[in-house]
PDB file of N, CA and C in Angstrom:
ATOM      1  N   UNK A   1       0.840  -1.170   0.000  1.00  0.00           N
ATOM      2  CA  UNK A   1       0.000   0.000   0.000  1.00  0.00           C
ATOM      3  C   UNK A   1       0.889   1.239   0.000  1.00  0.00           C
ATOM      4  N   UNK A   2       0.686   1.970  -0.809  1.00  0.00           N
ATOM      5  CA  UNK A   2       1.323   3.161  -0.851  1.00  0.00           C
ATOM      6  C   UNK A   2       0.834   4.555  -0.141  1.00  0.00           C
ATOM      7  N   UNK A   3       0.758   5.110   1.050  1.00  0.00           N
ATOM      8  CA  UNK A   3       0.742   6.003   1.677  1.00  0.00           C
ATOM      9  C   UNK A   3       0.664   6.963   1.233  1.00  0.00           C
ATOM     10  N   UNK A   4       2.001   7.310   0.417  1.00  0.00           N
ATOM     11  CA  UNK A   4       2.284   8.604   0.246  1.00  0.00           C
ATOM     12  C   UNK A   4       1.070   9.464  -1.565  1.00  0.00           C
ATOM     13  N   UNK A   5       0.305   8.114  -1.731  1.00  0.00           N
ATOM     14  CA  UNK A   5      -0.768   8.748  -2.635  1.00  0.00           C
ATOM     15  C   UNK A   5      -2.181   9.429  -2.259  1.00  0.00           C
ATOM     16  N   UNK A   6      -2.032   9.419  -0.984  1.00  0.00           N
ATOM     17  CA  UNK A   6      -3.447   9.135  -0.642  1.00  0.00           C
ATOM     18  C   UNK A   6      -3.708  10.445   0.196  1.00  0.00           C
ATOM     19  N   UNK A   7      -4.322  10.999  -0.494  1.00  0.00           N
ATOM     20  CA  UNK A   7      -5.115  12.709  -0.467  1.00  0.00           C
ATOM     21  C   UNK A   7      -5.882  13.216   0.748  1.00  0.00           C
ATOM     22  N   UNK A   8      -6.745  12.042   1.308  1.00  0.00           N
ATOM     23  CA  UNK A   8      -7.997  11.577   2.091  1.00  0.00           C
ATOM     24  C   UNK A   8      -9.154  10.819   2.326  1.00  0.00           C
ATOM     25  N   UNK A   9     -10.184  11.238   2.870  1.00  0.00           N
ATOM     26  CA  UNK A   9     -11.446   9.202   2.763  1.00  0.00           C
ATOM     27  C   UNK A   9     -12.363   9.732   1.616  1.00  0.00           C
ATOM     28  N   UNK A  10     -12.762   8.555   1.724  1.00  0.00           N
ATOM     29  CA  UNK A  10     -14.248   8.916   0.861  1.00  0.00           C
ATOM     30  C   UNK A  10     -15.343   7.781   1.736  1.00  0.00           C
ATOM     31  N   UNK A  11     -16.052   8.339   1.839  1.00  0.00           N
ATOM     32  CA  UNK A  11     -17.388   7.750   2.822  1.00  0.00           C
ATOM     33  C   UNK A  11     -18.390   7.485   1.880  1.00  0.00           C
ATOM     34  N   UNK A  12     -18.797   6.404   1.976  1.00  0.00           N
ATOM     35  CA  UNK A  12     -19.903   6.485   0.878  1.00  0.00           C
ATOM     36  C   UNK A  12     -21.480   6.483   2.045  1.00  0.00           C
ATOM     37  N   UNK A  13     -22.465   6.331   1.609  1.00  0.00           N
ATOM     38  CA  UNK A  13     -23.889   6.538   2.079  1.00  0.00           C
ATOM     39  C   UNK A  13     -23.875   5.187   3.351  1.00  0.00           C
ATOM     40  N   UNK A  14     -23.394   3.924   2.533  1.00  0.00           N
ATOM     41  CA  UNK A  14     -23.628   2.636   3.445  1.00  0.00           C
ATOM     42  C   UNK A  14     -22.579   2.477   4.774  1.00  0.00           C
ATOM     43  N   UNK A  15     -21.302   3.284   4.561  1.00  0.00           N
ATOM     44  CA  UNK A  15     -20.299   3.157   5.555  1.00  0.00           C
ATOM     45  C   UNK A  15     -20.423   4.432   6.216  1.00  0.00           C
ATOM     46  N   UNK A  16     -21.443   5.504   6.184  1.00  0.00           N
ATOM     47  CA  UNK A  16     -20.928   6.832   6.726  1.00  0.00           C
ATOM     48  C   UNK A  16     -21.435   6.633   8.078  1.00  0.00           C
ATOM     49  N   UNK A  17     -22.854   6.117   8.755  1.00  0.00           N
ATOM     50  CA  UNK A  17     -23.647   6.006   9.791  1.00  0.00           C
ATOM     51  C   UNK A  17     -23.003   4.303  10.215  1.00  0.00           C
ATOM     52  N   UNK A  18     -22.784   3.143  10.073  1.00  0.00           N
ATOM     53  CA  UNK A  18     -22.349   2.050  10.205  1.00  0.00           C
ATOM     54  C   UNK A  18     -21.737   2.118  11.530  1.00  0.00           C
ATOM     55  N   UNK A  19     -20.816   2.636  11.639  1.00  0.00           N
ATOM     56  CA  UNK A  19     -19.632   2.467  12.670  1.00  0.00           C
ATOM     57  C   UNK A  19     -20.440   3.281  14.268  1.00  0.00           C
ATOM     58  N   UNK A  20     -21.332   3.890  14.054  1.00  0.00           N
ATOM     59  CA  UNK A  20     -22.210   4.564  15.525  1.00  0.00           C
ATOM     60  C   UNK A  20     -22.343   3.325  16.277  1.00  0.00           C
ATOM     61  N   UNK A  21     -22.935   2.012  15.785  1.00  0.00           N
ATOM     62  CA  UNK A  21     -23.115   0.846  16.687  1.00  0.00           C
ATOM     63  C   UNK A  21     -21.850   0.557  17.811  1.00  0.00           C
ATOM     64  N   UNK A  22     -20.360   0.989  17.356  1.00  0.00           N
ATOM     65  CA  UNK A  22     -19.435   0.495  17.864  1.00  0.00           C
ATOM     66  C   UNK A  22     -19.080   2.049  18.703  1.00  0.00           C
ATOM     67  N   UNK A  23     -19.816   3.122  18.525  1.00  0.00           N
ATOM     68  CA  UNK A  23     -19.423   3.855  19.658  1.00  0.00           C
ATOM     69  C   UNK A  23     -18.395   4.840  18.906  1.00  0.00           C
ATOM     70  N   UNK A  24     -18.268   4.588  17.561  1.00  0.00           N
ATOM     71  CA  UNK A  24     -17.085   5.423  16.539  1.00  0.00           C
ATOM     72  C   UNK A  24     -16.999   6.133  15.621  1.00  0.00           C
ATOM     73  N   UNK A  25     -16.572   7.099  16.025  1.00  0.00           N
ATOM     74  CA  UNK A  25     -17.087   8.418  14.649  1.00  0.00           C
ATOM     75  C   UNK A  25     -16.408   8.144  13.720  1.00  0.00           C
ATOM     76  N   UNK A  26     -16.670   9.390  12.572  1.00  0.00           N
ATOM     77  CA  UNK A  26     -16.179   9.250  11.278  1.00  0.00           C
ATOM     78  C   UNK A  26     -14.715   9.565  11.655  1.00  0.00           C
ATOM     79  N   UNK A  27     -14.469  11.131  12.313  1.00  0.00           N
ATOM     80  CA  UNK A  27     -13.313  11.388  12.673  1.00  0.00           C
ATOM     81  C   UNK A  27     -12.305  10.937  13.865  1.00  0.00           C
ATOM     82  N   UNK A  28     -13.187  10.277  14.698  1.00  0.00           N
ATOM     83  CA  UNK A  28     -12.507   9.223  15.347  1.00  0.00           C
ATOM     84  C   UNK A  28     -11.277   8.039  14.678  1.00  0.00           C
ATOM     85  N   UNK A  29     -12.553   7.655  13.426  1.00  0.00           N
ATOM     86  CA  UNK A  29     -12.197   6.277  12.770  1.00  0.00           C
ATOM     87  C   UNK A  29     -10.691   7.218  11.672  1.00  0.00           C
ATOM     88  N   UNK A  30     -11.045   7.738  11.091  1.00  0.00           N
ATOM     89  CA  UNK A  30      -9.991   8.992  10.692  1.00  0.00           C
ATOM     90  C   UNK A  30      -8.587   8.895  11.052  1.00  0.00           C
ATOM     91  N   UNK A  31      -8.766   9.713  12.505  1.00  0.00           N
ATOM     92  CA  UNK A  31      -7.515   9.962  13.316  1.00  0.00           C
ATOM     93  C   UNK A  31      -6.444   8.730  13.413  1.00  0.00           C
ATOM     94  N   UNK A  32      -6.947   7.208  13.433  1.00  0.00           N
ATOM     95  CA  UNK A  32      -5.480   6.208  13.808  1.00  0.00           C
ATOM     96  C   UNK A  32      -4.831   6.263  12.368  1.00  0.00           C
ATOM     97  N   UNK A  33      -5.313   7.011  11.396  1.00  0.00           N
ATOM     98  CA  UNK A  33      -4.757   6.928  10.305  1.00  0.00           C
ATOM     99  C   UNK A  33      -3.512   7.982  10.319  1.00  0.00           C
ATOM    100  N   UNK A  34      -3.542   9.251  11.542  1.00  0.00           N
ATOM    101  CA  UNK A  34      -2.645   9.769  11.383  1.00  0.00           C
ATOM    102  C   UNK A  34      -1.784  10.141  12.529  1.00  0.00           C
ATOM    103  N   UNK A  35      -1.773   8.434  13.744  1.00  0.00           N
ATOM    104  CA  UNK A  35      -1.071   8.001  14.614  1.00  0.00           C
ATOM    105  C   UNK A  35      -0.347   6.794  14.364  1.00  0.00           C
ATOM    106  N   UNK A  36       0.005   6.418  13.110  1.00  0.00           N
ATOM    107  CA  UNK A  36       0.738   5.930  12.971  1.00  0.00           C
ATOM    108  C   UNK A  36       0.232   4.499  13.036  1.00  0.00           C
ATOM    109  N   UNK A  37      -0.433   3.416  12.127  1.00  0.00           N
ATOM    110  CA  UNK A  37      -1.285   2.760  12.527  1.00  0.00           C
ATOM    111  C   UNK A  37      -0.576   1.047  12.059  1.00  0.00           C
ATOM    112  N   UNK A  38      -0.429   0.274  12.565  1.00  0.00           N
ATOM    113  CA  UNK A  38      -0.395  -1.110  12.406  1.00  0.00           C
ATOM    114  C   UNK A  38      -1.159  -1.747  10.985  1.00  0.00           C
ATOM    115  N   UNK A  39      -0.958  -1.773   9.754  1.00  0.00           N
ATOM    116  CA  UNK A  39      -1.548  -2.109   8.667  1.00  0.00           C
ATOM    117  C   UNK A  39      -1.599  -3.560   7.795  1.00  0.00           C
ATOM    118  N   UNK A  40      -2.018  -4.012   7.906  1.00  0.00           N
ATOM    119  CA  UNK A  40      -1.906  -5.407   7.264  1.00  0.00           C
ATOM    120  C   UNK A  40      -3.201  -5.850   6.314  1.00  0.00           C
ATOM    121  N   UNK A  41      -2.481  -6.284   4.872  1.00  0.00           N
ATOM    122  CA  UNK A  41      -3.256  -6.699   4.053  1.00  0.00           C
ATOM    123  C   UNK A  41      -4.290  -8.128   4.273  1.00  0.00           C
ATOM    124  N   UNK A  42      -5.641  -8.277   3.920  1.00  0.00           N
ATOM    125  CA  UNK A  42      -6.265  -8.721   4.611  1.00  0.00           C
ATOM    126  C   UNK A  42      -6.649  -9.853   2.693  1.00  0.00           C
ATOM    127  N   UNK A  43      -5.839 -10.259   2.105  1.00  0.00           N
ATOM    128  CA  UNK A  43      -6.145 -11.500   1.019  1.00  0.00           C
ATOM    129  C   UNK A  43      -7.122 -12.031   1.232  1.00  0.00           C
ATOM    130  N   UNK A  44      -8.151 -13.005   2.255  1.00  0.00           N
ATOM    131  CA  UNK A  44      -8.871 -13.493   2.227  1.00  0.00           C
ATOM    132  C   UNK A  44     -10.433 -12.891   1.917  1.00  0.00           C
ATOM    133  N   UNK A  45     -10.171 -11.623   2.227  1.00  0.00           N
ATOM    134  CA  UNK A  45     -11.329 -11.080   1.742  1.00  0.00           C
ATOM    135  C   UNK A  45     -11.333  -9.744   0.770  1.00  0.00           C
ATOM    136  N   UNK A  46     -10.230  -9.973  -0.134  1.00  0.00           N
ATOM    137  CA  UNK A  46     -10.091  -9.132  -1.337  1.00  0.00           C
ATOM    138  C   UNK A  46     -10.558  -9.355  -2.475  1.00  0.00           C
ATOM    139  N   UNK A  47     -11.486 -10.105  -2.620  1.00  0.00           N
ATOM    140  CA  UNK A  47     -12.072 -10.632  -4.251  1.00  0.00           C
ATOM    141  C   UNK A  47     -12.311  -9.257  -4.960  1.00  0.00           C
ATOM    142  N   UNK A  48     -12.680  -8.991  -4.345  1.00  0.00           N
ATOM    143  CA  UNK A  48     -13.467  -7.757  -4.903  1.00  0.00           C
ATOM    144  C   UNK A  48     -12.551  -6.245  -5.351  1.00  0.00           C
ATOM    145  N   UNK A  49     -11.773  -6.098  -4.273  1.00  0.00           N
ATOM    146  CA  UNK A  49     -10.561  -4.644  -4.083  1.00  0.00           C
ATOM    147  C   UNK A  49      -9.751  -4.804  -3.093  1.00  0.00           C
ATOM    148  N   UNK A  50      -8.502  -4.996  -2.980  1.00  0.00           N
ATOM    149  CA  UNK A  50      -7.573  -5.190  -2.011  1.00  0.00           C
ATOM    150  C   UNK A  50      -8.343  -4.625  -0.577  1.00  0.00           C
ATOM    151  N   UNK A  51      -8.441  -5.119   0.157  1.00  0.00           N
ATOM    152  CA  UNK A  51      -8.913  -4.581   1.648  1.00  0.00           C
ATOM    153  C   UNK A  51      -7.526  -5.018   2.828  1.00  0.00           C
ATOM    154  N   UNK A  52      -8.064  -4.133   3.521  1.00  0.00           N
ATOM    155  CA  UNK A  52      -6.795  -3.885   4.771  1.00  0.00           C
ATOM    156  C   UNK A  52      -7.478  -3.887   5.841  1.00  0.00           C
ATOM    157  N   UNK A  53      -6.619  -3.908   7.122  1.00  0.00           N
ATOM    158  CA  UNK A  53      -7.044  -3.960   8.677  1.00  0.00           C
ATOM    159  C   UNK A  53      -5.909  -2.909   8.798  1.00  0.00           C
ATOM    160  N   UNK A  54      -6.400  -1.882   9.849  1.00  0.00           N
ATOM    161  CA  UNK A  54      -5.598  -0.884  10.504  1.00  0.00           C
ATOM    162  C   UNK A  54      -5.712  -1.403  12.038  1.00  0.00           C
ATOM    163  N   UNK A  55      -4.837  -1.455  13.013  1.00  0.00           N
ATOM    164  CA  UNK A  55      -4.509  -0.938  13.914  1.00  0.00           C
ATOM    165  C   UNK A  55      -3.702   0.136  14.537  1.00  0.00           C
ATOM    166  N   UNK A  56      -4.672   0.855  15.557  1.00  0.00           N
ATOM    167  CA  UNK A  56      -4.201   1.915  15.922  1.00  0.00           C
ATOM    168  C   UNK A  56      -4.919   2.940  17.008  1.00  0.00           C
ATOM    169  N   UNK A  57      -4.432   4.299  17.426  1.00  0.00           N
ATOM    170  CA  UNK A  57      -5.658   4.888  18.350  1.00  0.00           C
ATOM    171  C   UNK A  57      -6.046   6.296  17.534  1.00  0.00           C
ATOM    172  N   UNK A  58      -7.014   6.883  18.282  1.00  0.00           N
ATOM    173  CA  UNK A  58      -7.148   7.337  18.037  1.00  0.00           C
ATOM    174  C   UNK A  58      -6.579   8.833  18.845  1.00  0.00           C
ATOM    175  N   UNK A  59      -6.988  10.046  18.289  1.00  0.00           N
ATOM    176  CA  UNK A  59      -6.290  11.174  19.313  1.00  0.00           C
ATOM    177  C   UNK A  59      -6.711  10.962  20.441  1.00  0.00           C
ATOM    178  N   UNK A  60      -7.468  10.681  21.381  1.00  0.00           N
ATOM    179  CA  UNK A  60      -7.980  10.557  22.965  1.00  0.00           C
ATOM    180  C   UNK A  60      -7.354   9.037  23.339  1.00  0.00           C
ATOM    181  N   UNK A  61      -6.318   8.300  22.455  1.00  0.00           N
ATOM    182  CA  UNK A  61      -5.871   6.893  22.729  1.00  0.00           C
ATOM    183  C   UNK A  61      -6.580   6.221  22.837  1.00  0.00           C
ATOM    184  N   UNK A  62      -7.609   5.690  22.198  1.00  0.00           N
ATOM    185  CA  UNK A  62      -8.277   5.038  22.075  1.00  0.00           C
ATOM    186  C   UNK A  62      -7.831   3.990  21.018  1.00  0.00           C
ATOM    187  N   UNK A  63      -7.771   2.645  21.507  1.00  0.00           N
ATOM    188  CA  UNK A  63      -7.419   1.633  20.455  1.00  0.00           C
ATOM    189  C   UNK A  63      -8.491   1.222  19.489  1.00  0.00           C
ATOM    190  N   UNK A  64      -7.906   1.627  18.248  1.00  0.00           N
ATOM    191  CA  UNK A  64      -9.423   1.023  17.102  1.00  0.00           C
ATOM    192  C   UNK A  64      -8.638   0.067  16.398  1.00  0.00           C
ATOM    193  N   UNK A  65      -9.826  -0.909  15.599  1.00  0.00           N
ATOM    194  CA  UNK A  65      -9.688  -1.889  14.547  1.00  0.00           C
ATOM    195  C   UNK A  65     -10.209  -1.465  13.158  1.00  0.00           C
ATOM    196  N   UNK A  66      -9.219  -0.901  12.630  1.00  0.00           N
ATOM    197  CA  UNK A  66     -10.181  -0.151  11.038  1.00  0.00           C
ATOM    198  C   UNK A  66     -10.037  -0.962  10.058  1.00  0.00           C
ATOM    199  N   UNK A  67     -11.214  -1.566   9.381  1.00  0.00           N
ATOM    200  CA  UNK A  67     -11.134  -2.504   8.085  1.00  0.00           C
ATOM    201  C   UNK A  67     -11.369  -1.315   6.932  1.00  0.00           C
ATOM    202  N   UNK A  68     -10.928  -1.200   5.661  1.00  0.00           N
ATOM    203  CA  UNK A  68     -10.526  -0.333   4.867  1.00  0.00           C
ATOM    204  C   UNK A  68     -10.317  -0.423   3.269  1.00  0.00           C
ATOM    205  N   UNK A  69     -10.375  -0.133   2.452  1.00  0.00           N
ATOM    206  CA  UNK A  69     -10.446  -0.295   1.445  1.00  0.00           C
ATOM    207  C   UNK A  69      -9.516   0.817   0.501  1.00  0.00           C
ATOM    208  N   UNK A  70      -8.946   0.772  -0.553  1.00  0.00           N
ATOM    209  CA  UNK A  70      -8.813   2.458  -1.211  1.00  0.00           C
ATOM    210  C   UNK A  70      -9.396   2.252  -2.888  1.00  0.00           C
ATOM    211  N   UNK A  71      -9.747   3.747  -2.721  1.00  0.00           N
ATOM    212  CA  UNK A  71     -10.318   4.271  -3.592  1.00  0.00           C
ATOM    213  C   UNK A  71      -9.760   5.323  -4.899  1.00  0.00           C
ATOM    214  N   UNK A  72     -10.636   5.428  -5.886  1.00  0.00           N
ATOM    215  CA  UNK A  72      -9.697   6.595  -6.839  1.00  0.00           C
ATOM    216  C   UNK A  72      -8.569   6.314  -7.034  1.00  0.00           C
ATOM    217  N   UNK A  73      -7.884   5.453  -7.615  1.00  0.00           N
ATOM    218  CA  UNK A  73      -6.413   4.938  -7.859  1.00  0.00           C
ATOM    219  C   UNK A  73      -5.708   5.289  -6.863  1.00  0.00           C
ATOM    220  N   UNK A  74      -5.916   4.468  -5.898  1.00  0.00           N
ATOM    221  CA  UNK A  74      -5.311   4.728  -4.501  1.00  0.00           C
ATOM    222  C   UNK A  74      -5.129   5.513  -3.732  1.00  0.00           C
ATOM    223  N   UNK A  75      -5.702   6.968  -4.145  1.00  0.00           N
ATOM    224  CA  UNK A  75      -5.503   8.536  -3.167  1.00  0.00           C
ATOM    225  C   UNK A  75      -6.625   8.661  -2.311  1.00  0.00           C
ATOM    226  N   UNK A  76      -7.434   7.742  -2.200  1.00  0.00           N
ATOM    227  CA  UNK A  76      -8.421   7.545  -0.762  1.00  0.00           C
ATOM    228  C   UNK A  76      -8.668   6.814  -0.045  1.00  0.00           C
ATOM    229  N   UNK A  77      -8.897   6.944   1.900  1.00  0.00           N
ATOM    230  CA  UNK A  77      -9.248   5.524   1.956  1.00  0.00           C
ATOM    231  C   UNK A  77     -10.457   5.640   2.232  1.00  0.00           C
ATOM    232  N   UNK A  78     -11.466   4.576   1.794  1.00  0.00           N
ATOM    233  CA  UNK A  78     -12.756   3.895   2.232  1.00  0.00           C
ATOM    234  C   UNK A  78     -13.033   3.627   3.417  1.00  0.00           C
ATOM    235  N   UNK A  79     -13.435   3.711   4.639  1.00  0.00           N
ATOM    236  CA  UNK A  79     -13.259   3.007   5.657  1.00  0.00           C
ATOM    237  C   UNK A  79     -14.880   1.873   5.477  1.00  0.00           C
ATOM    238  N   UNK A  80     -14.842   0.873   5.651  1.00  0.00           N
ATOM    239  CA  UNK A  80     -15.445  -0.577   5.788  1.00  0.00           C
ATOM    240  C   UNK A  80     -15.952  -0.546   7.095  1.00  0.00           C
ATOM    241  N   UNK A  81     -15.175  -0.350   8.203  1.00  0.00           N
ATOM    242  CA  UNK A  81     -15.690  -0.879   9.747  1.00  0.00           C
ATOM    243  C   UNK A  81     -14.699  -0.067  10.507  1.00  0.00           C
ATOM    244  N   UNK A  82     -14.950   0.228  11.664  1.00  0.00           N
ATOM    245  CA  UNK A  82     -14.034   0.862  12.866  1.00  0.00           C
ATOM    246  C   UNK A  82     -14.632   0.310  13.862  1.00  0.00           C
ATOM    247  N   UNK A  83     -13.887   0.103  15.046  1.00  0.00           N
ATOM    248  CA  UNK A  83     -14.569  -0.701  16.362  1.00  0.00           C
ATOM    249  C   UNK A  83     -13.356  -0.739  17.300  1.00  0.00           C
ATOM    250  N   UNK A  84     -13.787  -1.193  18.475  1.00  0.00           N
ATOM    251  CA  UNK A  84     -12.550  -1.311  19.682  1.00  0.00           C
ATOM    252  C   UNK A  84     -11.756  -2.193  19.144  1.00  0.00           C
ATOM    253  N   UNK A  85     -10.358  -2.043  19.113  1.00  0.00           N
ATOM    254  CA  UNK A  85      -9.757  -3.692  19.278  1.00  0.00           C
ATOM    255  C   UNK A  85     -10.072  -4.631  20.090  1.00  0.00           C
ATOM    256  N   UNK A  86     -10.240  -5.530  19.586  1.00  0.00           N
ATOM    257  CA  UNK A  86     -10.233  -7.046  20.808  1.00  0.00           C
ATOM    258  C   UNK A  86      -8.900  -7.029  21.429  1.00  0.00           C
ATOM    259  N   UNK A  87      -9.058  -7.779  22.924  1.00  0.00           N
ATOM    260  CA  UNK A  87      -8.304  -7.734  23.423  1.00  0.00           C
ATOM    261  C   UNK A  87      -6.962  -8.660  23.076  1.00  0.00           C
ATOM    262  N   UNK A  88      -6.765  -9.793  21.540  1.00  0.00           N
ATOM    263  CA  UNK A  88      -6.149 -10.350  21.129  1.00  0.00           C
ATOM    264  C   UNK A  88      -5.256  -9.076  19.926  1.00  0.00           C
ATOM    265  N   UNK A  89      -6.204  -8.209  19.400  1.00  0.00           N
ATOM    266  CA  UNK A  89      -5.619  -7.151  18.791  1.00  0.00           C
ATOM    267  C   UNK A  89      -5.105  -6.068  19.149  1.00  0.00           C
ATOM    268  N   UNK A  90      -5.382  -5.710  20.631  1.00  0.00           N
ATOM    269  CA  UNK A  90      -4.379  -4.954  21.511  1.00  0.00           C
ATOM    270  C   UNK A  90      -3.216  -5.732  22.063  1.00  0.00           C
ATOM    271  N   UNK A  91      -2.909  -6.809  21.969  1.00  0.00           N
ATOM    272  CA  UNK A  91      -1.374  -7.648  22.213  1.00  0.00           C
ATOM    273  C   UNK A  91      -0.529  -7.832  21.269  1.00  0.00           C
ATOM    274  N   UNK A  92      -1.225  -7.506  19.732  1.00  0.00           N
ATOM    275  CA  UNK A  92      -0.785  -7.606  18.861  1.00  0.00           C
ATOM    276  C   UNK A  92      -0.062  -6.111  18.539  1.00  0.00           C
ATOM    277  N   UNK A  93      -0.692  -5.246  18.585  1.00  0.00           N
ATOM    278  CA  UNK A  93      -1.077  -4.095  18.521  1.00  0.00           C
ATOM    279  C   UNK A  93       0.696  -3.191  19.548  1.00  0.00           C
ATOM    280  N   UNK A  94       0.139  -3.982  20.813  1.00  0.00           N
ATOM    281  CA  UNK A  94       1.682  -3.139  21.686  1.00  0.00           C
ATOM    282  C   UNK A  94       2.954  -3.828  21.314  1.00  0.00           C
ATOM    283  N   UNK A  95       2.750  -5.666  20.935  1.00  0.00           N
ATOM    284  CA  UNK A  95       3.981  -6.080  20.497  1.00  0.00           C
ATOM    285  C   UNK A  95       4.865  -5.101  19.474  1.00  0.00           C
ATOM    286  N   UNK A  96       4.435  -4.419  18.456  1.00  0.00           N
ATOM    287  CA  UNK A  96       4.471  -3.592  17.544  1.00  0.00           C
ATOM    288  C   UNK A  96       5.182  -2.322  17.884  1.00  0.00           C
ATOM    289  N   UNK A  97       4.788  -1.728  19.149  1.00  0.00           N
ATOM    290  CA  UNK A  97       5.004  -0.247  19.475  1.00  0.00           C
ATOM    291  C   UNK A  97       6.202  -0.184  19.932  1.00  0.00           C
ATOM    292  N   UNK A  98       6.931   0.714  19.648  1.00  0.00           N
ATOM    293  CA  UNK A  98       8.545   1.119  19.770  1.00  0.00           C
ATOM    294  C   UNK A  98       8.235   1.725  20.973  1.00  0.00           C
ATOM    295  N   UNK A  99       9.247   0.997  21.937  1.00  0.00           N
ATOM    296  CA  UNK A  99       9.327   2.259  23.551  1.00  0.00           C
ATOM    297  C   UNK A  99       9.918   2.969  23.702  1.00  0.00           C
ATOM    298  N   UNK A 100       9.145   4.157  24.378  1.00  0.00           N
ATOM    299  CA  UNK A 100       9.572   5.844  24.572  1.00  0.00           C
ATOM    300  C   UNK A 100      10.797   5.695  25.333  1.00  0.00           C
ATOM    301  N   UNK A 101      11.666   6.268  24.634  1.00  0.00           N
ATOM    302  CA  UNK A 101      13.226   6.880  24.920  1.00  0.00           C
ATOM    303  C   UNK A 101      13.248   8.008  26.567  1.00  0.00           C
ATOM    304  N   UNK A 102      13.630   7.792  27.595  1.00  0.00           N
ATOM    305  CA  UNK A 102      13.691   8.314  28.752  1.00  0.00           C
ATOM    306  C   UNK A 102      14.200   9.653  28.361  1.00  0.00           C
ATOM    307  N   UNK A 103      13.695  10.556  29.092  1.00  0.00           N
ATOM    308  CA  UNK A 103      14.379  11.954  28.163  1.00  0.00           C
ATOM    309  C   UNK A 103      15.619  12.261  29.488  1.00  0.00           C
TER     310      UNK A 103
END
């Protein structure tokens, strides 16, 4: 996935209200995109358009699970789903995180 193409989201009608069940805004779901987020391609359920899983938080640290899609020759992302991590995807999630340097 290439990062450095990608402009901003595009929400369509069916994914814009979706994610309220899990307690998660649009700009909530947004923000782990620009904390630096845990990304992994998700093959089993790409028939259709490469799809991805984000891990990450959000600005108030909040750990989310963003399923994702891109759009427009890759300069958007789709978001699919946002929700808490499970607690198997927050172990995954800190294995990952580089520890803060003592100042």
């Amino acid at each position: 996935m290439d990062t450095e193409r990608i402009v901003g989201f595009d929400w369509d009608a069916g994914n814009a209200r979706k994610n309220d069940a899990h307690g998660v805004s649009q700009a909530e779901a947004e923000q782990v995109f620009f904390n630096v987020p845990l990304v992994a391609h998700d093959p089993a359920h790409s028939a259709a358009e490469p799809r991805y899983h984000a891990l990450g938080r959000s600005d108030s640290g909040r750990k989310l699970h963003v399923t994702f899609t891109l759009r427009k020759d890759g300069t958007l992302i789709s978001i699919i789903s946002a929700r808490p991590m499970s607690r198997k995807e927050r172990l995954i999630h800190e294995a990952f995180q580089t520890p803060e340097i003592p100042k």
